[in-house]
Protein backbone atom coordinates (compact mmCIF):
# COMPACT_ATOMS: atom_id res chain seq x y z
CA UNK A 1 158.77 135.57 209.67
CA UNK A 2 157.61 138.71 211.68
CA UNK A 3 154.83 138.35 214.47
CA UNK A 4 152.22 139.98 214.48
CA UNK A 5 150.42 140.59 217.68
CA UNK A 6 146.96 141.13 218.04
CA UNK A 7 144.65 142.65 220.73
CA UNK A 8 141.39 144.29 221.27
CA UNK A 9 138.66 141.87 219.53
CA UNK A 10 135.54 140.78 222.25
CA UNK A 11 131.91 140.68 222.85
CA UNK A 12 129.99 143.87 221.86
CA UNK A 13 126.35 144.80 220.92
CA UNK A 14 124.76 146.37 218.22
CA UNK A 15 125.82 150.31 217.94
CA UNK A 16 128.86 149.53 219.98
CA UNK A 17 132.38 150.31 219.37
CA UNK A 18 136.16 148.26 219.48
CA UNK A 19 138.86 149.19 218.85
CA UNK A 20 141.67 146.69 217.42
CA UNK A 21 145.23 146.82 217.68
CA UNK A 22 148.23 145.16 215.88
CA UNK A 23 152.22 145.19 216.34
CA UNK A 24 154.60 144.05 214.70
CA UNK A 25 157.53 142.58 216.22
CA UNK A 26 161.60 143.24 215.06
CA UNK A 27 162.80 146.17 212.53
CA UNK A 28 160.60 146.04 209.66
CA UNK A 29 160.89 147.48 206.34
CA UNK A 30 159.52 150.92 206.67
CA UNK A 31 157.79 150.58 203.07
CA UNK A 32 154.50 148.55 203.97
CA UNK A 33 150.68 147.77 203.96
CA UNK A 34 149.28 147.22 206.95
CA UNK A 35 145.19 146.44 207.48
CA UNK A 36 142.66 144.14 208.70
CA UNK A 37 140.82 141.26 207.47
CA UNK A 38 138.04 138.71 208.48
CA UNK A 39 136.29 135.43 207.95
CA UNK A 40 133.49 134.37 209.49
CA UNK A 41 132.97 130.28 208.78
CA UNK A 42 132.47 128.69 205.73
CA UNK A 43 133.48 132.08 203.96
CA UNK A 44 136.89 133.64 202.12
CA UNK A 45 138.78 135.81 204.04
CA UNK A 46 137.98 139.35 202.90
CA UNK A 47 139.48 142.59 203.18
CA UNK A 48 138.16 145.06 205.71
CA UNK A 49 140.63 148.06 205.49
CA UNK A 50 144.42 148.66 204.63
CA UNK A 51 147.08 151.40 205.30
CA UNK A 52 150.41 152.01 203.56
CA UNK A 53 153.07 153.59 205.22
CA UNK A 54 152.12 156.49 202.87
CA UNK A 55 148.63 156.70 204.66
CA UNK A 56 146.88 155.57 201.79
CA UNK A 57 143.97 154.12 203.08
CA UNK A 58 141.03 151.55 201.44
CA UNK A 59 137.79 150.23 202.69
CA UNK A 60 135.85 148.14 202.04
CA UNK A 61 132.18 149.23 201.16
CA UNK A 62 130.43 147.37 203.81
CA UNK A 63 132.79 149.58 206.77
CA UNK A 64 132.93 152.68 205.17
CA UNK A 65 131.59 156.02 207.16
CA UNK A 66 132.19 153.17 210.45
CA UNK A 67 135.23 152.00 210.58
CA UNK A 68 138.82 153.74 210.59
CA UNK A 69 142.43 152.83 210.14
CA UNK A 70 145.73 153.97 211.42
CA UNK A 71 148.84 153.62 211.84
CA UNK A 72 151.63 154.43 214.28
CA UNK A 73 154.62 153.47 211.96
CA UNK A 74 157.42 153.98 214.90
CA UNK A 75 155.74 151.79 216.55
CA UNK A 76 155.04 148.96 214.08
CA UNK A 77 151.45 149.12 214.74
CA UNK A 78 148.53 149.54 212.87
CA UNK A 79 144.86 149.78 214.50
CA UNK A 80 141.07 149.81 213.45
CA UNK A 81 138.69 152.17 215.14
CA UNK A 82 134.87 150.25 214.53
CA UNK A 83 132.32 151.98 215.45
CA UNK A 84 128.61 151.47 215.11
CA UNK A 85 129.26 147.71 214.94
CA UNK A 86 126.40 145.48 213.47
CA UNK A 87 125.83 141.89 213.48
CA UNK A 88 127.03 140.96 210.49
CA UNK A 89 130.45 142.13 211.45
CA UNK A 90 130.93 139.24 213.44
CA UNK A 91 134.31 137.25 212.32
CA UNK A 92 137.90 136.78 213.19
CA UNK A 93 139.81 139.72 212.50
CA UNK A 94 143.44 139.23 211.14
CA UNK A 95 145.84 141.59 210.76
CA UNK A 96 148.03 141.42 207.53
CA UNK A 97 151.24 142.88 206.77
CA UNK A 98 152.89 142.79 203.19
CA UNK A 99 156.35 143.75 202.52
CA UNK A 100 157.52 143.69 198.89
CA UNK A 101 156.13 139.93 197.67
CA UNK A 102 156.12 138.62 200.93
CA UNK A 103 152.71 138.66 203.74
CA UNK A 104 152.34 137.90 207.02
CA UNK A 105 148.70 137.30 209.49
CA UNK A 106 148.55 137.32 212.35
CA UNK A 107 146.61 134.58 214.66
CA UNK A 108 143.37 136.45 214.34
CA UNK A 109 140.87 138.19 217.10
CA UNK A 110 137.21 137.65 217.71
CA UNK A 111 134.93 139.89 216.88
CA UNK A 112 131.20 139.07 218.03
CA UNK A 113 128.54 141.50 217.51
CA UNK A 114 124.83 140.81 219.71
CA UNK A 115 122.14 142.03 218.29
């Protein structure tokens, strides 16, 4: 198992910005995907955005042009810049980390956007 650690998620309105953050805990493989997803109730999890430890990134449509990933691989963390928030991006945010065949999530952030 490696923890994931989340931080960042909150209360913001319409236009506004957040900025998440996620670290990993222990010596992990240094060949990864990191990224973000969310689920708001009654809905699949979906993905949001994903980093490999080659900084090969992927959206998903609905963020595109708002929201950014990155990564800080000495430090086991991986982060995602959203900007010009709207209400429909209101969900938990999880953070996901895959290794080989195996994931992990993390516990998951709130993410509430007021319109």
């Amino acid at each position: 198992q490696v923890p994931l650690v989340e931080s960042g998620g909150g209360l913001v309105q319409a236009g506004g910005s957040l900025r998440l953050s996620c670290a990993a805990s222990g010596n992990i493989f240094r060949i990864n995907t990191m990224g973000w997803y969310r689920q708001t109730p009654g809905k699949q999890r979906e993905l949001v955005a994903t980093s490999t430890s080659g900084d090969i990134t992927n959206y998903a449509d609905s963020v595109k042009g708002r929201f950014t990933i990155s990564r800080a691989n000495a430090k086991n963390t991986v982060y995602l810049q959203m900007n010009s928030l709207k209400p429909e991006d209101t969900a938990v945010y999880y953070c996901n980390l895959k290794i080989g065949y195996n994931t992990y999530w993390g516990q998951g952030t709130q993410v509430t956007v007021s319109s």
